[in-house]
N, C-alpha and C. Protein backbone atom coordinates (compact mmCIF):
# COMPACT_ATOMS: atom_id res chain seq x y z
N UNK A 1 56.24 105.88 148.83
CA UNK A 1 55.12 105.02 148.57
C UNK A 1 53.79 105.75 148.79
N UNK A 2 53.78 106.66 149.57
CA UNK A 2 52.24 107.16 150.13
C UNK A 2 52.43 107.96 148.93
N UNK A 3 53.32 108.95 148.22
CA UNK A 3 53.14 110.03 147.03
C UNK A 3 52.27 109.07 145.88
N UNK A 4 53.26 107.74 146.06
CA UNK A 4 52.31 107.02 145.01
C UNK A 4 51.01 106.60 145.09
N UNK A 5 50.56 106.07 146.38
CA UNK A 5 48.91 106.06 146.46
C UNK A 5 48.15 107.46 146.19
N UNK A 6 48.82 108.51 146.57
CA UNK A 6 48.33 109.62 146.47
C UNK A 6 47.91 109.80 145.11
N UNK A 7 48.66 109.85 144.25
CA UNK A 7 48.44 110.20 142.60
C UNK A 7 47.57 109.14 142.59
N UNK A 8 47.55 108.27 142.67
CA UNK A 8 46.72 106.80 142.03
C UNK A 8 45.28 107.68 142.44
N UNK A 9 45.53 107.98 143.76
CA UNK A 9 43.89 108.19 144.16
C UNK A 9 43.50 109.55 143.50
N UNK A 10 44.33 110.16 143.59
CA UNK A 10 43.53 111.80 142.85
C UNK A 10 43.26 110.80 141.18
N UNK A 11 43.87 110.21 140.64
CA UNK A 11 44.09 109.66 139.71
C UNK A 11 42.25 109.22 139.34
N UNK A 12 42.16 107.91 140.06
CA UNK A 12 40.98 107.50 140.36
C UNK A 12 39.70 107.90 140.42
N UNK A 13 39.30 109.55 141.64
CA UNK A 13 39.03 109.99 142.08
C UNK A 13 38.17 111.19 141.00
N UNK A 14 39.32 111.30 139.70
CA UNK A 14 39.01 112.44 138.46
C UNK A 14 38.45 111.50 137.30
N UNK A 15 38.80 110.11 137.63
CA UNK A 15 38.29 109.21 136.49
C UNK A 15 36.99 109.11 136.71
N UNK A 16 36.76 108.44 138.17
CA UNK A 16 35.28 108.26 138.41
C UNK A 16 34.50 109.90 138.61
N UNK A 17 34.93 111.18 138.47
CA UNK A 17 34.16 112.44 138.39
C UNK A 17 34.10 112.50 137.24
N UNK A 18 34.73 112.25 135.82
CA UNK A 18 34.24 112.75 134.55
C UNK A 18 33.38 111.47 134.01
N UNK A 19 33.82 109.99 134.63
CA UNK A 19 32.46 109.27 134.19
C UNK A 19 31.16 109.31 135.03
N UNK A 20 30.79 110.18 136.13
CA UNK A 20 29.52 110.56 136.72
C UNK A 20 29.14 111.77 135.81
N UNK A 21 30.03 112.76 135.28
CA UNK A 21 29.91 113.71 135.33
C UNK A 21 28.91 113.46 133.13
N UNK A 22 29.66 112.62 132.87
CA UNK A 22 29.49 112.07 131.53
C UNK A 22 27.81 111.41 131.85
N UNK A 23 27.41 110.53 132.56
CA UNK A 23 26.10 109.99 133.12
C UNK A 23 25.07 110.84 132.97
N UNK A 24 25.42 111.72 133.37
CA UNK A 24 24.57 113.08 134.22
C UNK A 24 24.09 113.90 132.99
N UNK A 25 25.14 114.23 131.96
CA UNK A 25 24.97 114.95 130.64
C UNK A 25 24.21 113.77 130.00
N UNK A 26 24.53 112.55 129.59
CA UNK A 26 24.02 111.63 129.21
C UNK A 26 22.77 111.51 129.53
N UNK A 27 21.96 111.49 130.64
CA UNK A 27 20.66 111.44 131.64
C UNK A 27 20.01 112.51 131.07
N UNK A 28 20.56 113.56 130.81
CA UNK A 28 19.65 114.72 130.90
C UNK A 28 19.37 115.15 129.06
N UNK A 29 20.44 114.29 128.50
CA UNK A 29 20.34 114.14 126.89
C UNK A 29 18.79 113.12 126.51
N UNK A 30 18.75 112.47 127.24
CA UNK A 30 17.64 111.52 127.08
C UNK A 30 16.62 111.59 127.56
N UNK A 31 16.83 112.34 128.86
CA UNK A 31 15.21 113.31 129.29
C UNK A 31 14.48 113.93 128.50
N UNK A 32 15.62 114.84 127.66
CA UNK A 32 14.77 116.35 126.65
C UNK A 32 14.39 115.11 125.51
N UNK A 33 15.30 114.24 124.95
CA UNK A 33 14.64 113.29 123.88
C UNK A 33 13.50 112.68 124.29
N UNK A 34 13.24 112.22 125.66
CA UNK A 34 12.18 111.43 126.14
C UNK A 34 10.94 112.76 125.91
N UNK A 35 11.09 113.37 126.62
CA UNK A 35 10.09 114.46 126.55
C UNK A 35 9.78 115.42 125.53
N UNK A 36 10.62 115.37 124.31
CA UNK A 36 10.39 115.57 122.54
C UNK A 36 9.51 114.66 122.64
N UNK A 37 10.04 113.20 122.26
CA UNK A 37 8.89 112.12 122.25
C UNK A 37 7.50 112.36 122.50
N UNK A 38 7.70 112.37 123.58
CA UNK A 38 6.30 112.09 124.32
C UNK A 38 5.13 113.57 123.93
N UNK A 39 5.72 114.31 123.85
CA UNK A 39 5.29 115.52 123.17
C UNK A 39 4.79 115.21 121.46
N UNK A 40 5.72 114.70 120.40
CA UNK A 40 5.11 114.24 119.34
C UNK A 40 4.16 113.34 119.66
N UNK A 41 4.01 112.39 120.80
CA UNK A 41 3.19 111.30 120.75
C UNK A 41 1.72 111.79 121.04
N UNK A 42 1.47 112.78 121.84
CA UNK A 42 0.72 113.35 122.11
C UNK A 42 -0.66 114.43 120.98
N UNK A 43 0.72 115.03 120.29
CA UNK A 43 0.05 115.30 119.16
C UNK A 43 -0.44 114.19 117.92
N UNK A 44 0.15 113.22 117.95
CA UNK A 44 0.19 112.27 117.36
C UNK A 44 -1.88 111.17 117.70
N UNK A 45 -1.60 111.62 118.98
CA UNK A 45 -2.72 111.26 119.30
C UNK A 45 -3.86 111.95 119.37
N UNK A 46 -3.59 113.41 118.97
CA UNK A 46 -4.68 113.95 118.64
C UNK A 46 -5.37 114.01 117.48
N UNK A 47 -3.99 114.42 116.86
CA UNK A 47 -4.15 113.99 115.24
C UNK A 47 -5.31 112.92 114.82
N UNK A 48 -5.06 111.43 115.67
CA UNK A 48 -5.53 110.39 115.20
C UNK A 48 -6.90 110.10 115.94
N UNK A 49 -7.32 111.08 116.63
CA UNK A 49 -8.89 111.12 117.00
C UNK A 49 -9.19 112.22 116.32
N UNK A 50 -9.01 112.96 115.65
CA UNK A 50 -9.66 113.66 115.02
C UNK A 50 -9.67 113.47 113.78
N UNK A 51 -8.87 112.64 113.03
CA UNK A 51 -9.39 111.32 112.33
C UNK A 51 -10.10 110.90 112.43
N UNK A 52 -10.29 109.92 113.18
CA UNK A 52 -11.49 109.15 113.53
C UNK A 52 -12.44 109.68 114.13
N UNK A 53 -12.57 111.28 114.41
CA UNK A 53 -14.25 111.55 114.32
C UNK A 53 -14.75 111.91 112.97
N UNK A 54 -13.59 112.66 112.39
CA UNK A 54 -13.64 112.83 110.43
C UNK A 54 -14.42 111.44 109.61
N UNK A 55 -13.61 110.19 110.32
CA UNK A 55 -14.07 109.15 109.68
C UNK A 55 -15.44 108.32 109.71
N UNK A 56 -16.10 108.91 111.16
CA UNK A 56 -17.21 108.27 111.60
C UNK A 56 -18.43 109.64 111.29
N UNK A 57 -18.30 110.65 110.59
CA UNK A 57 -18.79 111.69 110.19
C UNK A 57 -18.89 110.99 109.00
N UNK A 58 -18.09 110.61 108.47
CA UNK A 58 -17.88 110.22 106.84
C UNK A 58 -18.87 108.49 106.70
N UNK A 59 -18.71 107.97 107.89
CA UNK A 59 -19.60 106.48 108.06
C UNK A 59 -21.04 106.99 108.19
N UNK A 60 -21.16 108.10 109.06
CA UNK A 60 -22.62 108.39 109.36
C UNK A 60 -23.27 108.95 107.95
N UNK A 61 -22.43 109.84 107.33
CA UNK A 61 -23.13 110.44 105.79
C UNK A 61 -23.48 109.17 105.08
N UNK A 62 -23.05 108.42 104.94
CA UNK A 62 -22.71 107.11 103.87
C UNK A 62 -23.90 106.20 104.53
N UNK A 63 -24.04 105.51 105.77
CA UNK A 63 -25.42 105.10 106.38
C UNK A 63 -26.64 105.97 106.03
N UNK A 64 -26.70 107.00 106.34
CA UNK A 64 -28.28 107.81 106.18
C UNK A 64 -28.51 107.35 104.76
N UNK A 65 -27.92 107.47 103.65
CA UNK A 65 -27.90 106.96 101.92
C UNK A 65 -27.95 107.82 101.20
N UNK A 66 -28.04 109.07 101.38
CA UNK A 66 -27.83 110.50 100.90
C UNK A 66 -26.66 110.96 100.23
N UNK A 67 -26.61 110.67 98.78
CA UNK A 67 -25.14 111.62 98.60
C UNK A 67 -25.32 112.46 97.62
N UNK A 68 -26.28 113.48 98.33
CA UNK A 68 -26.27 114.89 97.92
C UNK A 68 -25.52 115.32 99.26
N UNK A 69 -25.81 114.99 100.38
CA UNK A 69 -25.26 115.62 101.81
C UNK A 69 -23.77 115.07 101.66
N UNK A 70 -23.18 113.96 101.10
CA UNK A 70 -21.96 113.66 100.62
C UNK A 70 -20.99 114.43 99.76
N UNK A 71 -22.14 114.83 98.71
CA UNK A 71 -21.16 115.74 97.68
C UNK A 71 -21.29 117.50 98.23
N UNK A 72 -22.12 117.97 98.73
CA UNK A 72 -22.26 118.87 99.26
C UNK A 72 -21.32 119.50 100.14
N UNK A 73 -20.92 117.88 100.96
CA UNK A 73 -20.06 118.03 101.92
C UNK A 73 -18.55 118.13 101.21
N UNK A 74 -18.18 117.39 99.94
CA UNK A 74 -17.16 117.43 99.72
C UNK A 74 -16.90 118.67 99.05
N UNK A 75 -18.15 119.27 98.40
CA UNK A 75 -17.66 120.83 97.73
C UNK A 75 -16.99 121.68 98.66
N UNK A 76 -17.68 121.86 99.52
CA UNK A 76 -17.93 122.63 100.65
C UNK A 76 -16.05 122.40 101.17
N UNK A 77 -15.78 121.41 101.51
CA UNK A 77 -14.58 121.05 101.96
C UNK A 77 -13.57 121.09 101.11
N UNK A 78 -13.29 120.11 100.14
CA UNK A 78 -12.35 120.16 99.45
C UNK A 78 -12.15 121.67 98.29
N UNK A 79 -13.33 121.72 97.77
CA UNK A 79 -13.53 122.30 96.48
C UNK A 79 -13.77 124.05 97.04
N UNK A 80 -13.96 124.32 97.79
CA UNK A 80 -14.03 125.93 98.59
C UNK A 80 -15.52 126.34 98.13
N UNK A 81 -16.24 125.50 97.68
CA UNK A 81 -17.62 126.26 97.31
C UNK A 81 -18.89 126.70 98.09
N UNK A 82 -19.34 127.63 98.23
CA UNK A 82 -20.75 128.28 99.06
C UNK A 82 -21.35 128.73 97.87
N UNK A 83 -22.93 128.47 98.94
CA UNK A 83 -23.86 129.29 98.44
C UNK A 83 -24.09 130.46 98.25
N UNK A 84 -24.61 131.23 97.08
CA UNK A 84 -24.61 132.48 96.59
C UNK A 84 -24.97 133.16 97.71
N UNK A 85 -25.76 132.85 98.56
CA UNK A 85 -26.19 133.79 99.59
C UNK A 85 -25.49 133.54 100.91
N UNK A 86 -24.42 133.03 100.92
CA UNK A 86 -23.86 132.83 102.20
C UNK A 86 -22.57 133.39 102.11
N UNK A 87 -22.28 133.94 103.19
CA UNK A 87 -21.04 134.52 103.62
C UNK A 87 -19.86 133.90 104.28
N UNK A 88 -18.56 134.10 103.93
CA UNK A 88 -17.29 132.93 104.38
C UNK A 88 -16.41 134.18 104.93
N UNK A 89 -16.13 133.61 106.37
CA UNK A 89 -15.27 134.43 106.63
C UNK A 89 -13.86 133.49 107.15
N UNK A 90 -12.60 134.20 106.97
CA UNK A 90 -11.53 133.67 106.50
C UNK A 90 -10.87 133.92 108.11
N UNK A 91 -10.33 133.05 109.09
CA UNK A 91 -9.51 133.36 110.38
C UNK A 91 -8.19 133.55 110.04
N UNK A 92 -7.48 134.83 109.55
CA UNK A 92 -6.27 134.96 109.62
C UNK A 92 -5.15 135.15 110.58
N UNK A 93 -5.58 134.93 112.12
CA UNK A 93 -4.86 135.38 112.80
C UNK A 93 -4.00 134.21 113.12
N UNK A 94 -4.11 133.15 112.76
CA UNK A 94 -2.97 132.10 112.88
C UNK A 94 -3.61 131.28 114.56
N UNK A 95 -4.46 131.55 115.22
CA UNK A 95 -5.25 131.07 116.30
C UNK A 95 -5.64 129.25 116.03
């Protein structure tokens, strides 16, 4: 009878170590996901203020009533255009 409690308990004993042991991998699977997350969220939130200083740049041009400083601005930006006498220099270092 004691051989038989014996097995039961090593029995027991390996069940409840591979479901702690399962927890633990589990825990630490959802940490690195938690902290991916929170990492996109972050950029996510930078992203979206620098938006919204883009956008209140874009409210302030549009208030003054000027859209020569509007289209100027959009050459300049979208369209790659400068003035004949001005110089563009290009940051290639990936910075």
């Amino acid at each position: 009878m004691s051989k038989a409690k014996r097995s039961r308990s090593i029995i027991v004993r390996l069940i409840v170590l591979f479901a702690a042991s399962y927890m633990v991998v589990t825990l630490i699977g959802l940490y690195r996901e938690l902290s991916e997350s929170q990492n996109k969220l972050n950029e996510l939130k930078a992203t979206l203020e620098s938006e919204q200083i883009r956008i209140e740049e874009y409210k302030a041009l549009l208030s003054e009533g000027s859209h020569a400083d509007i289209i100027e601005k959009a050459a300049r930006e979208r369209l790659g255009y400068v003035y004949s006498n001005e110089e563009v220099y290009v940051d290639i270092s990936g910075n």
